[in-house]
C-alpha atoms as a PDB file:
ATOM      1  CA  UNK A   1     170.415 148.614  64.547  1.00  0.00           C
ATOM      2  CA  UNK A   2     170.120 146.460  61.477  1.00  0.00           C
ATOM      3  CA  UNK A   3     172.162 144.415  59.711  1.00  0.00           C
ATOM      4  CA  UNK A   4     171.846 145.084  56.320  1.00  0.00           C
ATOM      5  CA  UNK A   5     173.958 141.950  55.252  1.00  0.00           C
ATOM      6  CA  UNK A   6     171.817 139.801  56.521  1.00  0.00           C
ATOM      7  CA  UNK A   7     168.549 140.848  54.584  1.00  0.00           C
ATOM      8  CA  UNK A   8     167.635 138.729  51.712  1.00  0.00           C
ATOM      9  CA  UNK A   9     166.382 139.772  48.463  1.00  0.00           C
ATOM     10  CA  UNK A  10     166.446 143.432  47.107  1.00  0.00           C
ATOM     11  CA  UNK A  11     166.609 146.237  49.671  1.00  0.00           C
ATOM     12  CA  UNK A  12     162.492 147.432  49.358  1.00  0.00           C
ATOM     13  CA  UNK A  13     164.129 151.146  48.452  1.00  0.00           C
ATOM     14  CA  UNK A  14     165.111 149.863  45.174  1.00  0.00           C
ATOM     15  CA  UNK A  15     162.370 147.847  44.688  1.00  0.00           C
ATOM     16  CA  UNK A  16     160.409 151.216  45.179  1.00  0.00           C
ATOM     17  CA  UNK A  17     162.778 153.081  42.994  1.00  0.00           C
ATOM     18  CA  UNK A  18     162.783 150.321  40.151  1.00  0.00           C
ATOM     19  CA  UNK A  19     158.429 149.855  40.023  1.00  0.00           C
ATOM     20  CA  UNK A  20     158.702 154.189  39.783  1.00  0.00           C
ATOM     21  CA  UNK A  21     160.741 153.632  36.520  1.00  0.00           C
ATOM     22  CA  UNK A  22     158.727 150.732  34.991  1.00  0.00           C
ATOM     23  CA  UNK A  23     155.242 153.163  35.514  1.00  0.00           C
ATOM     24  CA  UNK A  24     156.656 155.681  34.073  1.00  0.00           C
ATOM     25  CA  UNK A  25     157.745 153.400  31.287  1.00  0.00           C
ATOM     26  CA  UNK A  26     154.316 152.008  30.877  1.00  0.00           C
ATOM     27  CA  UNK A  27     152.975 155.159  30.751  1.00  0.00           C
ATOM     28  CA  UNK A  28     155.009 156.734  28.183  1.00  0.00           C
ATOM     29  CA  UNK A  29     154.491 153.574  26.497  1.00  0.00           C
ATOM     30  CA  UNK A  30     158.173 152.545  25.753  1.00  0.00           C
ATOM     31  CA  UNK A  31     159.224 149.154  25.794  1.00  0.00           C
ATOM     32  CA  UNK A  32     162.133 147.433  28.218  1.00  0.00           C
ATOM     33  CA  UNK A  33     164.465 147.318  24.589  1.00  0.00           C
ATOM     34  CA  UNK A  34     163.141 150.410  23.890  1.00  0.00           C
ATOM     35  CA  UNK A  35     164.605 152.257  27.045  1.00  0.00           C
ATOM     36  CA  UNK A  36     167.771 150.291  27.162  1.00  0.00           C
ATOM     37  CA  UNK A  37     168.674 151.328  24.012  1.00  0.00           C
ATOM     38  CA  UNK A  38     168.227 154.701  24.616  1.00  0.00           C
ATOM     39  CA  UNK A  39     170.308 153.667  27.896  1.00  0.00           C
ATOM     40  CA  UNK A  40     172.723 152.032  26.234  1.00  0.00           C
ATOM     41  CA  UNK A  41     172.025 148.835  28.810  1.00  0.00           C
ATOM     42  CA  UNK A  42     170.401 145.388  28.294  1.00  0.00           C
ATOM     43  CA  UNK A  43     166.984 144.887  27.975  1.00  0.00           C
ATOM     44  CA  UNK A  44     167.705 142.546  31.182  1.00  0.00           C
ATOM     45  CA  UNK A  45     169.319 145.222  32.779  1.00  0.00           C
ATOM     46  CA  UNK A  46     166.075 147.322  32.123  1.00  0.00           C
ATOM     47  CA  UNK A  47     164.291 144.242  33.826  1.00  0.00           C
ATOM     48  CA  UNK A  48     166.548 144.442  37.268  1.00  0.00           C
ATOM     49  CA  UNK A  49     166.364 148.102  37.774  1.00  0.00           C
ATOM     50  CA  UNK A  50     162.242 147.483  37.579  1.00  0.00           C
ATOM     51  CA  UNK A  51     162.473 144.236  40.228  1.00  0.00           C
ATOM     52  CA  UNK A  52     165.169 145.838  42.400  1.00  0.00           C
ATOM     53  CA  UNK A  53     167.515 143.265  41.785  1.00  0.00           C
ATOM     54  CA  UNK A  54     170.258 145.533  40.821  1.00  0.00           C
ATOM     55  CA  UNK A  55     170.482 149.046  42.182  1.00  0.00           C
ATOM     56  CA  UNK A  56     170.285 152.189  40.186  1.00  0.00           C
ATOM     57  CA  UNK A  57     173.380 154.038  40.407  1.00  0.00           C
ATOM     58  CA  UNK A  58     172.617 158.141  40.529  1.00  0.00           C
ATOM     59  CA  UNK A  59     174.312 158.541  36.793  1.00  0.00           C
ATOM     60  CA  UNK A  60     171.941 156.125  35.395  1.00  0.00           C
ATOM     61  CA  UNK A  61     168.763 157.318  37.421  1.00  0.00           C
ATOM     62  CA  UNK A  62     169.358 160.994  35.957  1.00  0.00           C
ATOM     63  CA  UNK A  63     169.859 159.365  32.271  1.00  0.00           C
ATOM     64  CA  UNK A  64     166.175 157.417  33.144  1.00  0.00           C
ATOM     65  CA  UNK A  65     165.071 160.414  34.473  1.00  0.00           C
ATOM     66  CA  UNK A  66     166.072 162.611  31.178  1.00  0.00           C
ATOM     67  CA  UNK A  67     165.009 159.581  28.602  1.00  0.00           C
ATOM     68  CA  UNK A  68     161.657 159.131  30.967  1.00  0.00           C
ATOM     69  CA  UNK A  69     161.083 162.929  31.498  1.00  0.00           C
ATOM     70  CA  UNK A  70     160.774 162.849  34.949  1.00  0.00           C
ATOM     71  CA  UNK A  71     163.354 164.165  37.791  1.00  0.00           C
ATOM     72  CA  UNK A  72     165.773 161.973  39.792  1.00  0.00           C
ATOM     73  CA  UNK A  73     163.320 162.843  43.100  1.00  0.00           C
ATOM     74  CA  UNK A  74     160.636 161.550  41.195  1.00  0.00           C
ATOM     75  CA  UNK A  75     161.734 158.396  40.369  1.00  0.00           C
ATOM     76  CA  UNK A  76     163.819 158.007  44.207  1.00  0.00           C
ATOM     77  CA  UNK A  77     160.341 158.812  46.053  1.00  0.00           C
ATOM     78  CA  UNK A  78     161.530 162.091  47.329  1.00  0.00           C
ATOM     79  CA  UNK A  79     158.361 162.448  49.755  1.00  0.00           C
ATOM     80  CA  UNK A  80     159.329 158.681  50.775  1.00  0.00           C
ATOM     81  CA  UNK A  81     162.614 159.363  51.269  1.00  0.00           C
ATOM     82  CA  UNK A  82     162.011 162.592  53.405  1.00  0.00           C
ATOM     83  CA  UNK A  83     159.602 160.321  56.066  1.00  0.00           C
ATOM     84  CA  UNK A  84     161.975 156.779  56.192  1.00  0.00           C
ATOM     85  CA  UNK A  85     163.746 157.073  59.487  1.00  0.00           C
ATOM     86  CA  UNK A  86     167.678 156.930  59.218  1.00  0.00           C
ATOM     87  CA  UNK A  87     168.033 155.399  62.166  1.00  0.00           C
ATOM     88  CA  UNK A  88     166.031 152.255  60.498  1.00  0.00           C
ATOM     89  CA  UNK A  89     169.468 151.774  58.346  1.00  0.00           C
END
């Protein structure tokens, strides 16, 4: 089993997770200010949630979701999700 408290750096889920939101972003072409503000966040916090460095609690990733106009399972990798092995965690 792993130790999750040993890992360094941002769990590669949320890195995942974070790079969904900033395409989306990019493709709706919206600024990092522009989506925190509509978040009610930092524009550094907007930065994090894209590099992983702070996870994405589920509130938050159904207000990106409804400001980004995408579902919660699209931004979370629902398909990824589905094939990671549990046992891995």
């Amino acid at each position: 089993m792993v130790n999750l408290a040993s890992r360094d750096g941002p769990d590669p889920i949320d890195v995942a997770v974070g790079s969904r939101v900033r395409i989306r972003r990019r493709q709706m072409d919206m600024s990092q200010t522009a989506l925190a503000k509509a978040l009610g966040v930092t524009f550094q916090q907007v930065q994090k949630y894209e590099r992983g460095t702070n996870r994405i609690s589920a509130s938050m990733l159904v207000r990106i979701g409804s400001t980004l106009g995408v579902t919660v399972a699209d931004l979370v990798g629902k398909d990824d999700v589905e094939a990671t092995d549990e046992s891995t965690y």
